[in-house]
PDB file of N, CA and C in Angstrom:
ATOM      1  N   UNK A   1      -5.203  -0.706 -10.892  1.00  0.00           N
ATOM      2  CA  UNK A   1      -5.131  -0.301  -9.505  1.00  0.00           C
ATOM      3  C   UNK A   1      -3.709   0.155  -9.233  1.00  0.00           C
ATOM      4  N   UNK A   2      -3.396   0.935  -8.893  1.00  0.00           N
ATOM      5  CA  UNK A   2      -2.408   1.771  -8.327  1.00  0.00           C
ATOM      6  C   UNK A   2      -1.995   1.960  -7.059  1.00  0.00           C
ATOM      7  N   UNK A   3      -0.513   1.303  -6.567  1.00  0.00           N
ATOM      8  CA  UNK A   3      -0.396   1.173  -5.241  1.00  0.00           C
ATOM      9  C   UNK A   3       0.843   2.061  -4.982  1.00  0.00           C
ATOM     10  N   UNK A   4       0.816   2.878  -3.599  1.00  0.00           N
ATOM     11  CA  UNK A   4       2.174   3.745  -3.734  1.00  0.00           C
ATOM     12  C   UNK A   4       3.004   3.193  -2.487  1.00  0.00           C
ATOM     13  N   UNK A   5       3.966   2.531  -2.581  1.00  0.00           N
ATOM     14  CA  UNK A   5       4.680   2.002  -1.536  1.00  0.00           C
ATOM     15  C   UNK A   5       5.495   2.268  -0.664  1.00  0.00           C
ATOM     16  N   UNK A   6       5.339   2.318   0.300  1.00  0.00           N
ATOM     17  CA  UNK A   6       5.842   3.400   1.543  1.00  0.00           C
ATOM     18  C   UNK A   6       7.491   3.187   1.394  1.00  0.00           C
ATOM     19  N   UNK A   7       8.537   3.659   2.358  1.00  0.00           N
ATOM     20  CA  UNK A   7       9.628   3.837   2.156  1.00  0.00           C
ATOM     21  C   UNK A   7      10.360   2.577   2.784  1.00  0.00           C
ATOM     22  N   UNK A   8       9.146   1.919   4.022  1.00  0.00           N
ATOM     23  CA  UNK A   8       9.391   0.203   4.802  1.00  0.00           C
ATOM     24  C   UNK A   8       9.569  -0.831   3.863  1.00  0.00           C
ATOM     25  N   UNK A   9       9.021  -0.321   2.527  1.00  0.00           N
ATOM     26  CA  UNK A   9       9.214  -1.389   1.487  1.00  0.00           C
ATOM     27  C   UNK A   9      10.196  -1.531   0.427  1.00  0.00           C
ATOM     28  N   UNK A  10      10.561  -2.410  -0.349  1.00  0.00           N
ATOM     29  CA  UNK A  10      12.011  -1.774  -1.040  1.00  0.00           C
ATOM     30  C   UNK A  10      11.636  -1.647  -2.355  1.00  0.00           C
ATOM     31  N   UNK A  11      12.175  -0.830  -2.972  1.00  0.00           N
ATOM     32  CA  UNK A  11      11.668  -0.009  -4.488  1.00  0.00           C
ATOM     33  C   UNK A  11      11.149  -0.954  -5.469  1.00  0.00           C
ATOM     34  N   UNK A  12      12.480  -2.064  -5.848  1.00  0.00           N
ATOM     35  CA  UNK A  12      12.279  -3.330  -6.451  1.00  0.00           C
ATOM     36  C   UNK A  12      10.871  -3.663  -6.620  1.00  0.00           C
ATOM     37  N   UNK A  13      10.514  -3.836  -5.631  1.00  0.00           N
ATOM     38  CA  UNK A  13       8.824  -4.292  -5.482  1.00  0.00           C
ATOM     39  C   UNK A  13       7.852  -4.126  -6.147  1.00  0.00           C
ATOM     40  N   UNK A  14       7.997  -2.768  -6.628  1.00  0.00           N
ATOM     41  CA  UNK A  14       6.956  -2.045  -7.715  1.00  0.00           C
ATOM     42  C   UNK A  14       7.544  -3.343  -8.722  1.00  0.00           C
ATOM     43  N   UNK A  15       8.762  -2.770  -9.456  1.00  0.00           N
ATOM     44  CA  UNK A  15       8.902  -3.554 -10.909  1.00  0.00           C
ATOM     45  C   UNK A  15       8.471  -5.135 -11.249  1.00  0.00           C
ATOM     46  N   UNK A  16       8.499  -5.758  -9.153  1.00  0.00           N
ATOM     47  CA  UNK A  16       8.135  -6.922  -9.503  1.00  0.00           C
ATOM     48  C   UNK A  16       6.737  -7.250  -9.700  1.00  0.00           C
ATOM     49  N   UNK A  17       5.620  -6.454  -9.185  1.00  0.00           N
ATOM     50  CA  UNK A  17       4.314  -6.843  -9.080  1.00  0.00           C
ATOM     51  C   UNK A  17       4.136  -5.593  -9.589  1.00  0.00           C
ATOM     52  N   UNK A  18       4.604  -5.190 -11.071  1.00  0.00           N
ATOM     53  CA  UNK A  18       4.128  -4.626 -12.206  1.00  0.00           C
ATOM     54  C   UNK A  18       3.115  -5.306 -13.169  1.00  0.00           C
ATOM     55  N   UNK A  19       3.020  -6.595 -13.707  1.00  0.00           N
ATOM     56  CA  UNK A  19       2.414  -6.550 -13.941  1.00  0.00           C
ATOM     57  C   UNK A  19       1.129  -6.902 -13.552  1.00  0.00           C
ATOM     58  N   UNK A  20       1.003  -6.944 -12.553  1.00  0.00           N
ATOM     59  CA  UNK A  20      -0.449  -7.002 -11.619  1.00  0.00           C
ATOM     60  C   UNK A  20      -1.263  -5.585 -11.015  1.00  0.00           C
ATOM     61  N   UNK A  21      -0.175  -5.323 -10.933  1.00  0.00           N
ATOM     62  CA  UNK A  21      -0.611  -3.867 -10.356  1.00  0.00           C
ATOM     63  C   UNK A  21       0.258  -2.266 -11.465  1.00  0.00           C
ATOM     64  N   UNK A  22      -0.356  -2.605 -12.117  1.00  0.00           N
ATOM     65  CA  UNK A  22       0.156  -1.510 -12.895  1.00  0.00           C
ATOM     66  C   UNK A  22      -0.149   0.006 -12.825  1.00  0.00           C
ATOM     67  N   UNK A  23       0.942   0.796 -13.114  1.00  0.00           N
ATOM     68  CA  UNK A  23       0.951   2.543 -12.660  1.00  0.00           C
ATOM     69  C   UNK A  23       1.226   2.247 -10.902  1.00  0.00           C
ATOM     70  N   UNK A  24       1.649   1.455 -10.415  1.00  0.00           N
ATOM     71  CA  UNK A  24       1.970   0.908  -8.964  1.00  0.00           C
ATOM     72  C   UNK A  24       3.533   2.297  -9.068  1.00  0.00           C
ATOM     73  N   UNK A  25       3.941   2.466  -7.868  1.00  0.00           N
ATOM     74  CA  UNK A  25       5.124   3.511  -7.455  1.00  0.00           C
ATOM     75  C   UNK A  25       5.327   3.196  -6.032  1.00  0.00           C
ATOM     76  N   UNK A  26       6.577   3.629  -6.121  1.00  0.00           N
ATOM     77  CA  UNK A  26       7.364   3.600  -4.793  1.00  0.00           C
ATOM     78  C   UNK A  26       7.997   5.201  -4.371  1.00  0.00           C
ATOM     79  N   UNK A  27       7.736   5.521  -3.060  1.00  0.00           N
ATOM     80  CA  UNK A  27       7.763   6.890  -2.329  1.00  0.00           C
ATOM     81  C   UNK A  27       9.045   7.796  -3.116  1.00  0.00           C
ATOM     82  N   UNK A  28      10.066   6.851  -3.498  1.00  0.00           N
ATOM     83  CA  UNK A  28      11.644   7.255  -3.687  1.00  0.00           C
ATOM     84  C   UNK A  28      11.412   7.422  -4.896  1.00  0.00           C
ATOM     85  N   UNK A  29      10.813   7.341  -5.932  1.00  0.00           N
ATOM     86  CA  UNK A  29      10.291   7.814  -7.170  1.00  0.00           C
ATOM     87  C   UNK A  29       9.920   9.040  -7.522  1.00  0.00           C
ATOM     88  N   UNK A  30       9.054   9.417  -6.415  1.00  0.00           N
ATOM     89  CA  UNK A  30       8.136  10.691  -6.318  1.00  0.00           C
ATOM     90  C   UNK A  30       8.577  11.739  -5.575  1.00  0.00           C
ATOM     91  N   UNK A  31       9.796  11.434  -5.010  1.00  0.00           N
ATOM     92  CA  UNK A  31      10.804  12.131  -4.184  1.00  0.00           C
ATOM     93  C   UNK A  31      10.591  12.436  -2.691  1.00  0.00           C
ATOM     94  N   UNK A  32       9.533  11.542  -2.505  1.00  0.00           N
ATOM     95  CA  UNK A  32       8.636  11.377  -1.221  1.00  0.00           C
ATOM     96  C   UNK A  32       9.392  10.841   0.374  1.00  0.00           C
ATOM     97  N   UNK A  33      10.176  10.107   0.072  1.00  0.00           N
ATOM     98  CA  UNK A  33      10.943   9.233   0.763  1.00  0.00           C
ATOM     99  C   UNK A  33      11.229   9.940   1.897  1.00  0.00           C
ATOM    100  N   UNK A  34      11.301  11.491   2.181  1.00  0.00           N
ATOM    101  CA  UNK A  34      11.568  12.132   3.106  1.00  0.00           C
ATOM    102  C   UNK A  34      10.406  12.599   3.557  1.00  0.00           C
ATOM    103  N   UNK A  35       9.462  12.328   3.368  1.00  0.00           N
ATOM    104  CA  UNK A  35       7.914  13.292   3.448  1.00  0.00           C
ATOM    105  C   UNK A  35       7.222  12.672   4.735  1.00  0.00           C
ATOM    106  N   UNK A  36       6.598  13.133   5.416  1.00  0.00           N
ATOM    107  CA  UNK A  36       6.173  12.413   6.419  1.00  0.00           C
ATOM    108  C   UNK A  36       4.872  11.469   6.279  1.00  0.00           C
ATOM    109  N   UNK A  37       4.202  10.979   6.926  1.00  0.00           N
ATOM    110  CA  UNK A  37       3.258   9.991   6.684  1.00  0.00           C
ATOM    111  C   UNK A  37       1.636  10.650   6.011  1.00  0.00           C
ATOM    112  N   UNK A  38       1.906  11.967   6.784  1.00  0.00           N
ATOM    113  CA  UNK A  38       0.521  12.869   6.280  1.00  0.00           C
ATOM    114  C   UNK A  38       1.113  13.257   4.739  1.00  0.00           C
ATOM    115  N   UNK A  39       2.014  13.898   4.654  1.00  0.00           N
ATOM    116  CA  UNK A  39       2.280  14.348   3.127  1.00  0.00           C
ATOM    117  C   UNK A  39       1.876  13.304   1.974  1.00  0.00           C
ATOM    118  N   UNK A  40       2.683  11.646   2.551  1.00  0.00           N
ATOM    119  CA  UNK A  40       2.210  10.862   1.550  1.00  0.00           C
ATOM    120  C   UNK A  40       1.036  10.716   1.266  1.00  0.00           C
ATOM    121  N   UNK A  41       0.177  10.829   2.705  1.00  0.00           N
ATOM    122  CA  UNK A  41      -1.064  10.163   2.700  1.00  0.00           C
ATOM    123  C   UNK A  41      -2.046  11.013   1.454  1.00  0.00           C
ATOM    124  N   UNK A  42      -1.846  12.558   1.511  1.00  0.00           N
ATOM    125  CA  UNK A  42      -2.254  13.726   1.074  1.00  0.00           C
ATOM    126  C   UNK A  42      -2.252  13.369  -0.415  1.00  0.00           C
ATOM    127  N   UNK A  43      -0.445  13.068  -0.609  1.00  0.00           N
ATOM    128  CA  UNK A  43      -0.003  12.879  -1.700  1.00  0.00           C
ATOM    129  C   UNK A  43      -1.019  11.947  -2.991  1.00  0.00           C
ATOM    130  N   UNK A  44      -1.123  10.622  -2.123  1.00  0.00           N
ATOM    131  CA  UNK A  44      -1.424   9.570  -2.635  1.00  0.00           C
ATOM    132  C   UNK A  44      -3.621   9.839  -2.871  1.00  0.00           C
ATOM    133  N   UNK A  45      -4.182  10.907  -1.734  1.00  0.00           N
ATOM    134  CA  UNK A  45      -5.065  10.843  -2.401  1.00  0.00           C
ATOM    135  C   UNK A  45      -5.828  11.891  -3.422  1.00  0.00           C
ATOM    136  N   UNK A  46      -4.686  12.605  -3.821  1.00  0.00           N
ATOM    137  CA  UNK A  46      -4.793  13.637  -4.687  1.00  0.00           C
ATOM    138  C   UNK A  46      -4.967  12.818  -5.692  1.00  0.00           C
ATOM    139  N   UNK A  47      -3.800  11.529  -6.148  1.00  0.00           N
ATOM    140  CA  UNK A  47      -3.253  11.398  -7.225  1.00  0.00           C
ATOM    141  C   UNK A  47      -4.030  10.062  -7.691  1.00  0.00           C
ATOM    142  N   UNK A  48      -5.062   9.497  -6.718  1.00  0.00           N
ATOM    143  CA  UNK A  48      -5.651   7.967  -6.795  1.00  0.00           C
ATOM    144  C   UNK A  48      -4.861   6.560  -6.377  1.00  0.00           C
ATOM    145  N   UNK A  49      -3.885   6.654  -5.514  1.00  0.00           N
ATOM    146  CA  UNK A  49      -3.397   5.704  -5.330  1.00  0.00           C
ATOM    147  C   UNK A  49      -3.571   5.288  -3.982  1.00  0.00           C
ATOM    148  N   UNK A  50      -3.596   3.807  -3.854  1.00  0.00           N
ATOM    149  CA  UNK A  50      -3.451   3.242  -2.573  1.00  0.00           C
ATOM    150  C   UNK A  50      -1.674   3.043  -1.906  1.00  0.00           C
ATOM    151  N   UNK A  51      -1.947   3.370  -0.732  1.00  0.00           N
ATOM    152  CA  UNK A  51      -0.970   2.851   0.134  1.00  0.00           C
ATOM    153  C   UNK A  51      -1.188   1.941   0.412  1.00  0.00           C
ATOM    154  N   UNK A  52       0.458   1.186   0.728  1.00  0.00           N
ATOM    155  CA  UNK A  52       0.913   0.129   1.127  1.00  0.00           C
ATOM    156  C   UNK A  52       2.123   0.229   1.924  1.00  0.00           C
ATOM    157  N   UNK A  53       1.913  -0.681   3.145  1.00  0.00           N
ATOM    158  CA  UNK A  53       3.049   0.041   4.335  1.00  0.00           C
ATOM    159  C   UNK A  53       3.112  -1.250   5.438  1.00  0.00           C
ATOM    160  N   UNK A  54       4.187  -0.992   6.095  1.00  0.00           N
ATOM    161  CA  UNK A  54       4.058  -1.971   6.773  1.00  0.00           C
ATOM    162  C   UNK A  54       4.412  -1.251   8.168  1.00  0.00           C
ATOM    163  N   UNK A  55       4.036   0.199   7.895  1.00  0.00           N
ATOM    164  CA  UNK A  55       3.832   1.153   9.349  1.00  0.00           C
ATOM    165  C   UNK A  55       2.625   1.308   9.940  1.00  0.00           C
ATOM    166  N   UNK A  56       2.385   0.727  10.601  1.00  0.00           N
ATOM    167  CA  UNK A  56       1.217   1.188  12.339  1.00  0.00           C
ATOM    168  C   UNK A  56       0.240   2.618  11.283  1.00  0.00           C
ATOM    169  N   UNK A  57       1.418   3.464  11.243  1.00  0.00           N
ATOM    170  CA  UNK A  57       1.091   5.070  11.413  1.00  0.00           C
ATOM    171  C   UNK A  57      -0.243   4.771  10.517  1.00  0.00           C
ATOM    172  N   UNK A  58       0.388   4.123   8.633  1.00  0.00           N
ATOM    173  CA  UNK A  58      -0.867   4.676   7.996  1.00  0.00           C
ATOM    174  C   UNK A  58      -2.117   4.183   8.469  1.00  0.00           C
ATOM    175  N   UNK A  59      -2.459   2.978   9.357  1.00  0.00           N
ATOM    176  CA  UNK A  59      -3.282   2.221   9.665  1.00  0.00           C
ATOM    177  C   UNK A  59      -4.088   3.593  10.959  1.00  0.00           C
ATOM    178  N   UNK A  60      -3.426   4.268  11.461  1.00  0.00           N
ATOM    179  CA  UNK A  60      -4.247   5.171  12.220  1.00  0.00           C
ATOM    180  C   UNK A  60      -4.747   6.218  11.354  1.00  0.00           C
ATOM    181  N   UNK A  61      -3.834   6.495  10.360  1.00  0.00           N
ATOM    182  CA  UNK A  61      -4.431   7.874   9.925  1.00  0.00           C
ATOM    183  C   UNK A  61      -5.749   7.178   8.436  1.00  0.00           C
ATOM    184  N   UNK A  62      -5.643   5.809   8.210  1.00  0.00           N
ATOM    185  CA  UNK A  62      -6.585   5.515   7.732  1.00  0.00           C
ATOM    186  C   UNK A  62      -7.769   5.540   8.648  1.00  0.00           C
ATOM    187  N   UNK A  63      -7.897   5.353   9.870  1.00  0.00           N
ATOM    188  CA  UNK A  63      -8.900   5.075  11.019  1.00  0.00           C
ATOM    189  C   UNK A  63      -9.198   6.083  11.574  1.00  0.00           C
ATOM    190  N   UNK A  64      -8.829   7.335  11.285  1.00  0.00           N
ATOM    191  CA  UNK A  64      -9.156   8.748  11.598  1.00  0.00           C
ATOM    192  C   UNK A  64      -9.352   9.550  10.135  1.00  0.00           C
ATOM    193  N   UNK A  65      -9.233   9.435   9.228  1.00  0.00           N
ATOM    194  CA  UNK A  65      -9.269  10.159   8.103  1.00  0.00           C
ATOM    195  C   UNK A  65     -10.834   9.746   7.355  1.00  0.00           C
ATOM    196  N   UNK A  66     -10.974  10.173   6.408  1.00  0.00           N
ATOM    197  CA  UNK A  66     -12.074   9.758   5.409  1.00  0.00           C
ATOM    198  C   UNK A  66     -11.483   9.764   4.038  1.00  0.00           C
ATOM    199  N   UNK A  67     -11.318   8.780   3.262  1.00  0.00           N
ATOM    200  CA  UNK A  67     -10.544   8.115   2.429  1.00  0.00           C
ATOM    201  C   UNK A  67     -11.385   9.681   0.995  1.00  0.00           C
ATOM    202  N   UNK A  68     -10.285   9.585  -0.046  1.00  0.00           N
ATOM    203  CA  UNK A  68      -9.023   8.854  -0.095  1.00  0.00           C
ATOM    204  C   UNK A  68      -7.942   9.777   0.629  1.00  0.00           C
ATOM    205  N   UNK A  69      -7.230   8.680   0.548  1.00  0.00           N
ATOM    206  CA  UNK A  69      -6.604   7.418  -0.446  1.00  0.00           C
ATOM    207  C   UNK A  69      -7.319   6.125   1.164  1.00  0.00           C
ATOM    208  N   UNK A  70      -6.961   5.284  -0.148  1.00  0.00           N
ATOM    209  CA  UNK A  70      -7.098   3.681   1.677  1.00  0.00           C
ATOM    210  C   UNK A  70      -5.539   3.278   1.462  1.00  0.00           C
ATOM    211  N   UNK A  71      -5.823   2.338   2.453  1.00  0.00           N
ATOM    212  CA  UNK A  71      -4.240   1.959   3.254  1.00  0.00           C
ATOM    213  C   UNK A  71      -4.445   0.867   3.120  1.00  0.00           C
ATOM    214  N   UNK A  72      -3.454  -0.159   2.606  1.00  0.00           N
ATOM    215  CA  UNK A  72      -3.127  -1.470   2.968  1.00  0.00           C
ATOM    216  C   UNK A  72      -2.076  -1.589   3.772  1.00  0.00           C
ATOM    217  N   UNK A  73      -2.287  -2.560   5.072  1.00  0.00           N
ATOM    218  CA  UNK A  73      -0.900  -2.533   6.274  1.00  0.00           C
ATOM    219  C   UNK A  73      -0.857  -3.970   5.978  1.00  0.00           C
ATOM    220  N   UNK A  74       0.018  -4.298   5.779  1.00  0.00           N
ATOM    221  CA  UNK A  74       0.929  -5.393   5.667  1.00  0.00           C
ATOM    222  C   UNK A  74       1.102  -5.586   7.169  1.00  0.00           C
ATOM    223  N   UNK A  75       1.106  -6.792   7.436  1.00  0.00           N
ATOM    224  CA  UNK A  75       1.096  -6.917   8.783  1.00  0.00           C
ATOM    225  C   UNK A  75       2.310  -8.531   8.866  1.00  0.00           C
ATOM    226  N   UNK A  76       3.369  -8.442   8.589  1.00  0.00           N
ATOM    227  CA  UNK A  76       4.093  -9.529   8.138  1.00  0.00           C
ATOM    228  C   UNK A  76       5.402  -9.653   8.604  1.00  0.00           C
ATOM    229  N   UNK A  77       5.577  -8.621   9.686  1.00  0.00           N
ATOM    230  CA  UNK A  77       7.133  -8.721  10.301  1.00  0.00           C
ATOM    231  C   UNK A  77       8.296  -8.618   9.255  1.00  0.00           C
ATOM    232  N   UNK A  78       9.330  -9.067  10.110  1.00  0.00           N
ATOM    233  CA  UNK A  78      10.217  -9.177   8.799  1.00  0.00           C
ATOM    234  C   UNK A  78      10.033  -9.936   7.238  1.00  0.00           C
ATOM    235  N   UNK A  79       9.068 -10.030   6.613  1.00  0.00           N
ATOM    236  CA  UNK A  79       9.074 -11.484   5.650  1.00  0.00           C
ATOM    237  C   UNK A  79       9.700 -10.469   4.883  1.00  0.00           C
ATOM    238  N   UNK A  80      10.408 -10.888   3.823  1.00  0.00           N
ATOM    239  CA  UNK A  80      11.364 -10.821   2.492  1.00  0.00           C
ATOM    240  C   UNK A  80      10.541 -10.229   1.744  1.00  0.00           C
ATOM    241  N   UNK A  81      10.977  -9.786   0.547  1.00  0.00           N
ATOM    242  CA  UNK A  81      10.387  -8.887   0.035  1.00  0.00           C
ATOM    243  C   UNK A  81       9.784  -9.820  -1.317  1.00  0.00           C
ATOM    244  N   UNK A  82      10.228 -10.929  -1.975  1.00  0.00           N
ATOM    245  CA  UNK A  82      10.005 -12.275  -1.849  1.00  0.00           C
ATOM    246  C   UNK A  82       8.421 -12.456  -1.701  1.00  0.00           C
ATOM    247  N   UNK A  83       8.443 -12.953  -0.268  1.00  0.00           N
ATOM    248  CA  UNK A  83       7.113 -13.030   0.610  1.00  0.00           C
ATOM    249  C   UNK A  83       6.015 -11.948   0.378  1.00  0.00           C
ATOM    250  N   UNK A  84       6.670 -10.914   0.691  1.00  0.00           N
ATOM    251  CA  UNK A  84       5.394  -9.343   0.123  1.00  0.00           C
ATOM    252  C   UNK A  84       4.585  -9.563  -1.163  1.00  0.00           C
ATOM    253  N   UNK A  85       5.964  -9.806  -2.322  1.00  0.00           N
ATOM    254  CA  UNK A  85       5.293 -10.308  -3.398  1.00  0.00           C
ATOM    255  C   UNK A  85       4.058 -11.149  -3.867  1.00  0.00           C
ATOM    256  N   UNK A  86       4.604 -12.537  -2.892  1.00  0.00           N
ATOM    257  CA  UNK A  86       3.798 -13.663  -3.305  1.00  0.00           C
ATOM    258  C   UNK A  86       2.550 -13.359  -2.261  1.00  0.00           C
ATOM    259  N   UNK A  87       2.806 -12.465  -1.542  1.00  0.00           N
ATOM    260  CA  UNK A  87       1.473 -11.986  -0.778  1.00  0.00           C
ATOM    261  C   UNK A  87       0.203 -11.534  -1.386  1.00  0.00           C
ATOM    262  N   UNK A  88       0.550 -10.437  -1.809  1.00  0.00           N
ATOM    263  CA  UNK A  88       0.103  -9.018  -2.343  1.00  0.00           C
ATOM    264  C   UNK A  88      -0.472  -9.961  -3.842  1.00  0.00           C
ATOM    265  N   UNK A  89       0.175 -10.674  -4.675  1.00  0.00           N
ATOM    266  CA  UNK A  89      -0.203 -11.237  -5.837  1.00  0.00           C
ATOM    267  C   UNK A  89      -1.534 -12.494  -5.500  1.00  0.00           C
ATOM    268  N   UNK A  90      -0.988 -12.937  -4.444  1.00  0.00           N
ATOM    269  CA  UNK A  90      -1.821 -14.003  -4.166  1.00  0.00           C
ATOM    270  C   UNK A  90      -3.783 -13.265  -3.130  1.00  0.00           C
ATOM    271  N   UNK A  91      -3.067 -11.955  -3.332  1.00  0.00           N
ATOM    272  CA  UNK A  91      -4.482 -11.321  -2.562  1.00  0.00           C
ATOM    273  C   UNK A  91      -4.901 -10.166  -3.385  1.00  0.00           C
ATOM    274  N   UNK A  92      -4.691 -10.289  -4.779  1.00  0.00           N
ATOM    275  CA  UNK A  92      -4.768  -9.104  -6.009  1.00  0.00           C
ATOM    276  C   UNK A  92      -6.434  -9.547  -6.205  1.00  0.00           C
ATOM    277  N   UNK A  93      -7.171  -9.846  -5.573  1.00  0.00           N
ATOM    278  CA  UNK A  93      -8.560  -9.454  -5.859  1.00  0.00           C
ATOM    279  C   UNK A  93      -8.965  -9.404  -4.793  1.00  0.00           C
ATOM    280  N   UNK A  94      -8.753  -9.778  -3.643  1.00  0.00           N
ATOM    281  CA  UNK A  94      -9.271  -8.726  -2.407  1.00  0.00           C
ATOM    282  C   UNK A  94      -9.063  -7.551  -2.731  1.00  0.00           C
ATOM    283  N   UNK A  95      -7.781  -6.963  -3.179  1.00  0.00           N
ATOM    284  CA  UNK A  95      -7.016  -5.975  -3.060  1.00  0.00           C
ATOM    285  C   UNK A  95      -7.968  -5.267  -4.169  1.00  0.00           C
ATOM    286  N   UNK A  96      -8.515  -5.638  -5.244  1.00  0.00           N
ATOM    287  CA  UNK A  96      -9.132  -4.672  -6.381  1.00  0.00           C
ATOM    288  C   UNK A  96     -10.401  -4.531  -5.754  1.00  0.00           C
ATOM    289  N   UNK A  97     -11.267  -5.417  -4.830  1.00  0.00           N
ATOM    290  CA  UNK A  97     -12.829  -5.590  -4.056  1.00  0.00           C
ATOM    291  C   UNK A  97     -12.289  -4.396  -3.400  1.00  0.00           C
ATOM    292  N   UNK A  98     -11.257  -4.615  -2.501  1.00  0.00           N
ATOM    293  CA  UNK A  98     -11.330  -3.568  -1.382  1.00  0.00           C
ATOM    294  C   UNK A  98     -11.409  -1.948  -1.858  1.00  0.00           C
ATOM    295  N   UNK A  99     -10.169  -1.885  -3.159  1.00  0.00           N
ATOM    296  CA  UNK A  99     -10.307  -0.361  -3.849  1.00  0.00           C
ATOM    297  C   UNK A  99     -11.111   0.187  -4.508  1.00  0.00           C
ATOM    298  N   UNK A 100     -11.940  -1.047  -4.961  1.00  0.00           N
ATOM    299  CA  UNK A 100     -13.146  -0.599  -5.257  1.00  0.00           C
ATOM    300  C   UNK A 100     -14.176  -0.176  -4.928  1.00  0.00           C
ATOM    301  N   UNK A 101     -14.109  -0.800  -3.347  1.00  0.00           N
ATOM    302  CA  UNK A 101     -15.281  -0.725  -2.371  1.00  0.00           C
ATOM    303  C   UNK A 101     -15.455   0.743  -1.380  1.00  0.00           C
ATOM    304  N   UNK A 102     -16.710   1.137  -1.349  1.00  0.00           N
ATOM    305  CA  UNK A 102     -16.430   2.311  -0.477  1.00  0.00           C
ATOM    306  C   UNK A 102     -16.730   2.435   1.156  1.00  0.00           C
ATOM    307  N   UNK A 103     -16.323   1.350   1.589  1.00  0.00           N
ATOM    308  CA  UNK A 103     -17.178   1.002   3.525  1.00  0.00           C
ATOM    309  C   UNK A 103     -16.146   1.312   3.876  1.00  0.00           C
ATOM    310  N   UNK A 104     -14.654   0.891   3.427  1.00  0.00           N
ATOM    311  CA  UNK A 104     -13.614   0.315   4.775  1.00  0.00           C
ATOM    312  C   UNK A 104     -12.058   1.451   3.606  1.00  0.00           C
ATOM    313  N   UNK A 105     -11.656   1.682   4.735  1.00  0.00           N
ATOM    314  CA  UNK A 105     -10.189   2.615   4.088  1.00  0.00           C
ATOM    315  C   UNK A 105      -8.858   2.029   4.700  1.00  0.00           C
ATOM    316  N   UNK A 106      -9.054   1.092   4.883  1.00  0.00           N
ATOM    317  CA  UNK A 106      -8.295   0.155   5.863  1.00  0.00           C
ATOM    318  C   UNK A 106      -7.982  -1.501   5.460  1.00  0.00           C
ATOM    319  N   UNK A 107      -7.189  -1.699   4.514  1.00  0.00           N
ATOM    320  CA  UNK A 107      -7.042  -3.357   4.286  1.00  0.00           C
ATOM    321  C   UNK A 107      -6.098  -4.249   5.176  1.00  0.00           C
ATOM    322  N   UNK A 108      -6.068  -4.741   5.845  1.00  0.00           N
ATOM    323  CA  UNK A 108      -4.798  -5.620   6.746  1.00  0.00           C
ATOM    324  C   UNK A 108      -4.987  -6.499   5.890  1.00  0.00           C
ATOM    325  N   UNK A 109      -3.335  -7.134   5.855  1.00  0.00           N
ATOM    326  CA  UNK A 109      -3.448  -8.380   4.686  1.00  0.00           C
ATOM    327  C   UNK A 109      -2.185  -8.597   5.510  1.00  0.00           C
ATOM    328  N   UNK A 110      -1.803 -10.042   6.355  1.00  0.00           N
ATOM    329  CA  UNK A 110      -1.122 -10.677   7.404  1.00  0.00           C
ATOM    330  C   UNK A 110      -0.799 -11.867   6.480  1.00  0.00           C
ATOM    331  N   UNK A 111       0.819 -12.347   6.955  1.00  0.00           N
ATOM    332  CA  UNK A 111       1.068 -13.339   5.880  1.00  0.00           C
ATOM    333  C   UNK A 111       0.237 -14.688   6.342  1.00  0.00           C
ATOM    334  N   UNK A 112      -1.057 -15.157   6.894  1.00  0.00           N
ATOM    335  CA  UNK A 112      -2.013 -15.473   7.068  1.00  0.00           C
ATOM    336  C   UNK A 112      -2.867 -15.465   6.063  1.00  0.00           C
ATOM    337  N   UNK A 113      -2.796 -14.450   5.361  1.00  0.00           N
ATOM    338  CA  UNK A 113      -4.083 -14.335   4.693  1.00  0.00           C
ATOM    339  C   UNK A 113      -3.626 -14.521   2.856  1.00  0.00           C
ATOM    340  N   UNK A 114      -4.131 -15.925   2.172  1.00  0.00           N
ATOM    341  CA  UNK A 114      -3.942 -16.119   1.550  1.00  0.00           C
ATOM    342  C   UNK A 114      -5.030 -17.122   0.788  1.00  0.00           C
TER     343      UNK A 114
END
């Protein structure tokens, strides 16, 4: 599963929940970092990857669009990047149900949900 991580998140992140999520990328990789939210979105479902963000935006344009790509919104305030980790690892099979699944283009995962 392949996650492309918006620019709210910090690069690091990929390398750490590499091996869970492998072929995973971050926006500043792909030279994206300046691109707006539609470009990524475009970007990411050309190429098979899910977003991951902890912006509002992708959560609308998942709720108006018809996938792909789907969106995971982190819904976690400031938590550390730390916290994202032990998030995202600790919800790595929702996270493969959900990309697998074809109903919903939309994952919220709140540091709640564990």
């Amino acid at each position: 599963m392949k996650l492309l991580f918006d620019q709210n998140l910090l690069r690091f992140l990929v390398e750490r929940i590499g091996s869970e999520f492998k072929g995973s990328l971050h926006v500043i990789e792909l030279g994206l970092d300046q691109a707006t939210d539609r470009e990524i979105w475009d970007w990411a479902g050309e190429h098979g990857f899910t977003i991951v963000s902890k912006d509002s935006d992708f959560r609308d344009l998942a709720a108006s669009l018809v996938p792909p790509p789907k969106a995971i919104w982190l819904r976690v305030g400031n938590a550390s990047t730390e916290q994202i980790e032990q998030l995202l690892t600790a919800n790595s099979q929702r996270i493969l149900r959900f990309e697998q699944g074809d109903q919903e283009s939309l994952l919220i995962i709140d540091s709640a949900a564990r």
